[in-house]
Every structure is written in structure tokens, then in C-alpha cells.
N, C-alpha and C. Protein backbone atom coordinates (compact mmCIF):
# COMPACT_ATOMS: atom_id res chain seq x y z
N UNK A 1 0.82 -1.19 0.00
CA UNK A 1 0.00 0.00 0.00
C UNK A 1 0.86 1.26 0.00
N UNK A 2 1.65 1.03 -1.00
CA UNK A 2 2.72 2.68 -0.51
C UNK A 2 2.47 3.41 -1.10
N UNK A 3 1.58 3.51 -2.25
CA UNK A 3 1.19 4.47 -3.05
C UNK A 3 -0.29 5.09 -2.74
N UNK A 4 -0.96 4.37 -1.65
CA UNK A 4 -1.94 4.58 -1.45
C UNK A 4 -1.71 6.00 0.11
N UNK A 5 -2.84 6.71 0.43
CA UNK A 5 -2.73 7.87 1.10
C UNK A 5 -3.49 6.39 2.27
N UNK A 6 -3.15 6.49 3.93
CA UNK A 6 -3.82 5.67 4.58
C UNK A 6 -3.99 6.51 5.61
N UNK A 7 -5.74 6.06 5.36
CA UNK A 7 -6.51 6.63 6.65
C UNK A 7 -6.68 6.08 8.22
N UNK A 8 -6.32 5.08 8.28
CA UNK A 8 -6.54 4.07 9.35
C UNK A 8 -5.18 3.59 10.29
N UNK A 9 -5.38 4.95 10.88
CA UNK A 9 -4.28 5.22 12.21
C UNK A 9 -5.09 6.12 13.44
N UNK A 10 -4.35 5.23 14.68
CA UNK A 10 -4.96 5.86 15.93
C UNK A 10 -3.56 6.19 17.19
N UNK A 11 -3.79 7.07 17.87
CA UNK A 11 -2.58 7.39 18.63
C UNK A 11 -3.51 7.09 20.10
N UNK A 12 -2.82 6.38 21.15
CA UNK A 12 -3.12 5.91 22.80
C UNK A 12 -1.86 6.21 22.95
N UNK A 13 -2.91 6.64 24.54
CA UNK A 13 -1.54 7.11 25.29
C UNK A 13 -1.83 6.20 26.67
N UNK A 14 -0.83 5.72 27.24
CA UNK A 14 -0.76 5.00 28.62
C UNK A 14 0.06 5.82 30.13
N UNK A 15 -0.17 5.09 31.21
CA UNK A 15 0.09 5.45 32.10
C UNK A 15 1.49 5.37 32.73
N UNK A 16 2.17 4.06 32.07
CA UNK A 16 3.54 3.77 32.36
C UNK A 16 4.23 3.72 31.30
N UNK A 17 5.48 3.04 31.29
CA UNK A 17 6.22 2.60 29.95
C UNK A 17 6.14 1.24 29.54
N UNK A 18 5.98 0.27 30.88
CA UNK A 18 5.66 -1.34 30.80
C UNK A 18 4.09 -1.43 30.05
N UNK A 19 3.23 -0.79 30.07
CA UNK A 19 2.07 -0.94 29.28
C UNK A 19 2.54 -0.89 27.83
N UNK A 20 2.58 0.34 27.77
CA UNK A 20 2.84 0.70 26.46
C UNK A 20 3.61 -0.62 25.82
N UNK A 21 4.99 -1.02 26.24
CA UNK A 21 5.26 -2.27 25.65
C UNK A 21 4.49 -3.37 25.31
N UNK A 22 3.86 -3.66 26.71
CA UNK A 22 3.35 -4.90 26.96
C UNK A 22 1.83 -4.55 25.63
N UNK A 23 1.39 -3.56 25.53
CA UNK A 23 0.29 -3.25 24.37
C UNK A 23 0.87 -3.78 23.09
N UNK A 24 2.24 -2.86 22.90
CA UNK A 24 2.60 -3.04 21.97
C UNK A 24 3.39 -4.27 21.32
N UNK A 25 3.66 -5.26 21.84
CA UNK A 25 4.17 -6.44 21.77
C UNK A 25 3.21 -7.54 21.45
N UNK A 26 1.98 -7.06 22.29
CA UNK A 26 0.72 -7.86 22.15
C UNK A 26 -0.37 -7.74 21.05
N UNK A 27 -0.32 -6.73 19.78
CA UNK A 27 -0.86 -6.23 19.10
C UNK A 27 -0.02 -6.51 17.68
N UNK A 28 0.89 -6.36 18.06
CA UNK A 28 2.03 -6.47 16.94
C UNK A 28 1.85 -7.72 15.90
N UNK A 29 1.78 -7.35 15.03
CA UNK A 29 1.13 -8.76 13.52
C UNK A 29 -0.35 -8.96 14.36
N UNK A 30 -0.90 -8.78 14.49
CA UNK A 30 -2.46 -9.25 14.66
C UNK A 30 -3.14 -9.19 13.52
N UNK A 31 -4.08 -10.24 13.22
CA UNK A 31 -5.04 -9.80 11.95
C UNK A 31 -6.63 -9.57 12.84
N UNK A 32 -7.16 -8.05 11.80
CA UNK A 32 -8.56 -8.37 12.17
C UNK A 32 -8.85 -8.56 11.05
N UNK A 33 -10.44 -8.30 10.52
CA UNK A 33 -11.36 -8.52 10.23
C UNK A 33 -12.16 -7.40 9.63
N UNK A 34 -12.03 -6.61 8.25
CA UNK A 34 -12.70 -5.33 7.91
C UNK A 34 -13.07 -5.82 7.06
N UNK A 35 -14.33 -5.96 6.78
CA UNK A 35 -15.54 -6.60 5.76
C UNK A 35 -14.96 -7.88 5.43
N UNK A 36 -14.87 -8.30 4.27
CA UNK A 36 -14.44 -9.91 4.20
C UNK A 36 -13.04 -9.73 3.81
N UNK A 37 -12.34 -8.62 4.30
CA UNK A 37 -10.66 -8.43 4.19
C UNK A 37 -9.21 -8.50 5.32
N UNK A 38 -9.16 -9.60 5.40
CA UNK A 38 -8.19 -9.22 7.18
C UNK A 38 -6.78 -8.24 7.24
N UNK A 39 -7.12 -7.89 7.99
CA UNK A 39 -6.12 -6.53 7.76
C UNK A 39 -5.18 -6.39 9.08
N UNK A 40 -3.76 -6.82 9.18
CA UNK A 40 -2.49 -7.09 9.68
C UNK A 40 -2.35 -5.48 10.42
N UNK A 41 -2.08 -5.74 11.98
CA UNK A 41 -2.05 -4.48 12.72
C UNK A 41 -0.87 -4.45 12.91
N UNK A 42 -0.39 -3.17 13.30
CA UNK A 42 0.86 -3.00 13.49
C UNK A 42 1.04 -1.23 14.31
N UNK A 43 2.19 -2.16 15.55
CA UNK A 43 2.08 -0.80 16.44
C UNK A 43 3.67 -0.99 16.83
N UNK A 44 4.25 0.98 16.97
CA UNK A 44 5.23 0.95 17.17
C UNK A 44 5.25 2.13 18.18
N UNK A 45 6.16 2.35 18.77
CA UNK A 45 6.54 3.45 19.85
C UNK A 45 7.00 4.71 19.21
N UNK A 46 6.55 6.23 19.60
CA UNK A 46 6.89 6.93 19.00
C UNK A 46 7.67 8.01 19.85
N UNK A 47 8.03 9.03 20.31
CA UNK A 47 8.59 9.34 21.38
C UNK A 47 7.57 10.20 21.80
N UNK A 48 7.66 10.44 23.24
CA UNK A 48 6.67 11.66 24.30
C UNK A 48 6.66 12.71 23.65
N UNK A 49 5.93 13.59 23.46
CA UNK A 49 5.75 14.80 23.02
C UNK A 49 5.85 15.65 25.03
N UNK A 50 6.63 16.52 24.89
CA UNK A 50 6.28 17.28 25.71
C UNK A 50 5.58 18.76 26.37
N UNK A 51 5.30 18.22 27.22
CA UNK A 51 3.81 19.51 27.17
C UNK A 51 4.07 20.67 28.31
């Protein structure tokens, strides 16, 4: 899909840093299920924005 523009991204935010892993480790290659198409998730760490 690299030529394609992709709409289907979400940003969470957690309370520690062990979540965030433990989310992200656990999510990582998952397939769901969008109409009769399964579609491979994928989550990576991005750095803190500070406020």
C-alpha cells in the first residue's frame, strides 16, 4: 500500500512505559477482520511529546 494515502491510524496514550510495551508487543502482527478483508495491525513506539 505505498502508493496509497492511509486513513486508518490511531494514537493511545498509557500510564507507564511497561504498558505501552506490553500493548505493543501484544498487538504487533495481529489480523482483524474489515468486511471480508483481514487486515495485519501493526504498532510501534513513538517518542513523548512534551507539554
Amino acid at each position: 500500500m505505498p502508493a496509497a494515502k492511509r486513513k486508518d491510524f490511531g494514537f493511545v496514550t498509557f500510564d507507564t512505559h511497561d504498558n505501552v510495551v506490553a500493548c505493543a508487543e501484544g498487538i504487533n502482527n495481529a489480523e482483524l477482520l474489515e468486511g471480508n478483508d483481514e487486515v495485519k495491525v501493526r504498532a510501534r513506539l513513538s517518542r513523548q511529546v512534551n507539554k
